[in-house]
Protein backbone atom coordinates (compact mmCIF):
# COMPACT_ATOMS: atom_id res chain seq x y z
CA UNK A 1 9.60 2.18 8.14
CA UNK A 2 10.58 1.69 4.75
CA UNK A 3 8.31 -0.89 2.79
CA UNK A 4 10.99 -2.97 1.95
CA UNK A 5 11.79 -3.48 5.63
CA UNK A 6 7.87 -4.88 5.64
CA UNK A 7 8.76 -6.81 2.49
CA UNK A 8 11.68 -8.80 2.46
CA UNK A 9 11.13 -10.39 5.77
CA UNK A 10 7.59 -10.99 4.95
CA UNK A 11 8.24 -12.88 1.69
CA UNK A 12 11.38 -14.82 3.46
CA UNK A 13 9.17 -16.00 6.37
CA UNK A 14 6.30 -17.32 3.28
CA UNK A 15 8.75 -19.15 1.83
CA UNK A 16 10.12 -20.34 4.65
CA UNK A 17 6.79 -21.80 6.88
CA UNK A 18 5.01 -22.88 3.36
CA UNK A 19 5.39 -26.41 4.62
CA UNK A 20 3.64 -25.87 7.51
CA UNK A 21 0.32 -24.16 6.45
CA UNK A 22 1.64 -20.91 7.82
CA UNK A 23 0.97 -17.76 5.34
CA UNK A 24 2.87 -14.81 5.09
CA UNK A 25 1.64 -11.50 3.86
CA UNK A 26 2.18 -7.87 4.39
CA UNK A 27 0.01 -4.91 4.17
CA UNK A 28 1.08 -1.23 3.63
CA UNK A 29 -0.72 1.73 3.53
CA UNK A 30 -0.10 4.12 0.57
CA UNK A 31 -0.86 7.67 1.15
CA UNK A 32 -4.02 8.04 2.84
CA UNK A 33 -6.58 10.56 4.47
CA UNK A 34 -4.93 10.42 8.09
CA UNK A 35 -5.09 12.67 10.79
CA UNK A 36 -1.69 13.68 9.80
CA UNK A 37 -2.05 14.60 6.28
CA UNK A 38 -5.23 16.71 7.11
CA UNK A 39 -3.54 18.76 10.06
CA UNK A 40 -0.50 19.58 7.32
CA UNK A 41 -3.50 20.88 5.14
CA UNK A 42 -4.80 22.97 7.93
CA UNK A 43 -1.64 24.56 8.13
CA UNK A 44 -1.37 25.62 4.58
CA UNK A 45 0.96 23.03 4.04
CA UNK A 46 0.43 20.60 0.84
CA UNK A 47 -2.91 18.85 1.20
CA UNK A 48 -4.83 15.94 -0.23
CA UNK A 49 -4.87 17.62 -3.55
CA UNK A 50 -1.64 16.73 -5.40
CA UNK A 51 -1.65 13.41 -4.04
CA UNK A 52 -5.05 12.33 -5.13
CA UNK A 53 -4.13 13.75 -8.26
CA UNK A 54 -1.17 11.47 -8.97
CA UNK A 55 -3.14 8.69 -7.79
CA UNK A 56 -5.10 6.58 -10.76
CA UNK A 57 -8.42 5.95 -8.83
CA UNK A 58 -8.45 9.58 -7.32
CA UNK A 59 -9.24 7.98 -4.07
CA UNK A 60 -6.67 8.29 -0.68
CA UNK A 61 -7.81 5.15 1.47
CA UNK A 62 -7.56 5.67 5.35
CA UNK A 63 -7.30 3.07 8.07
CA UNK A 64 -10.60 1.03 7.29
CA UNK A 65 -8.91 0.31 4.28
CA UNK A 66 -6.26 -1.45 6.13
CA UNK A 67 -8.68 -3.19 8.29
CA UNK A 68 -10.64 -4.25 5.40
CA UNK A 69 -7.44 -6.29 3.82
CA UNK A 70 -6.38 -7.52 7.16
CA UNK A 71 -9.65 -9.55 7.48
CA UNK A 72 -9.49 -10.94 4.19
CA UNK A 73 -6.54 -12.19 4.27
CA UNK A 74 -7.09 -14.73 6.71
CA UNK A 75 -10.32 -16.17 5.15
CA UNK A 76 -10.29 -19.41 3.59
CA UNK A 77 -10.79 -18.10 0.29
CA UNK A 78 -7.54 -16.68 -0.08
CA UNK A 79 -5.97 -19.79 1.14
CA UNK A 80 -3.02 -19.58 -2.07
CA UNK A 81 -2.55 -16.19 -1.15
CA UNK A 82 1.29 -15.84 1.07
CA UNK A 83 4.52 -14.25 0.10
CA UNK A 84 2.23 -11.00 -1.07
CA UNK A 85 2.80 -7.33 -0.11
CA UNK A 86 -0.56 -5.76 -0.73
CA UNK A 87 -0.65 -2.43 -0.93
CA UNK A 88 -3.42 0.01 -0.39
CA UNK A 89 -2.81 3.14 -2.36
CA UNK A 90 -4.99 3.41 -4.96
CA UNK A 91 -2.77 2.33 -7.89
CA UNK A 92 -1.08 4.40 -7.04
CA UNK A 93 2.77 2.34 -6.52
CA UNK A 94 1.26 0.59 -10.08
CA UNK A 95 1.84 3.91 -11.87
CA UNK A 96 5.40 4.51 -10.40
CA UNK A 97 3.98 6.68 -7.86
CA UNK A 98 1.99 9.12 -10.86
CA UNK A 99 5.39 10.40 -11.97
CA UNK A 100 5.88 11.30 -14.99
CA UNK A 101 8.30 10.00 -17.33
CA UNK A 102 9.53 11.74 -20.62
CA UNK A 103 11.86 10.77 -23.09
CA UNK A 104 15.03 12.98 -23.39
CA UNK A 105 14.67 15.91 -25.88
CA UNK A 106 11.07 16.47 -25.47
């Protein structure tokens, strides 16, 4: 599923059952150490390495990461908080996704 399919209808619904106290976030995973990714790098196929690379903390989260922001987001603290896509990547989607842009003719 494609975030913005996560997205869209997330912020809609925020803006939509503000009145009513309800909050409306979403939570995606960026690319994390799943069982997925580390059976492709048992195979020889492209591993942990290049994405942890292009990612500015150097860290993949896994599935406790996702846990983690799905119990604070409920908590009273974060009341204000609804509308949000929260992403857990690493800064990774901050950086464009550690591509790297150069000006033409360099």
């Amino acid at each position: 599923m494609a975030r913005v399919e996560v997205a869209s209808p997330a912020k809609v619904l925020a803006v939509e059952w503000a009145f009513a106290g309800v909050r409306v976030n979403a939570l995606t995973p960026g690319c994390g150490e799943a069982d997925l990714v580390a059976s492709l790098a048992a195979t020889g196929r492209p591993g942990l390495a290049t994405p942890r690379s292009r990612t500015p903390s150097s860290r993949l989260g896994g599935p406790g990461d996702i846990a983690n922001l799905a119990l604070f987001l409920p908590t009273d603290d974060w009341a204000d908080i609804t509308g949000q896509v929260l992403v857990s990547g690493g800064g990774r989607t901050a950086d464009g996704f550690g591509i790297t842009v150069t000006a033409a003719g360099q």
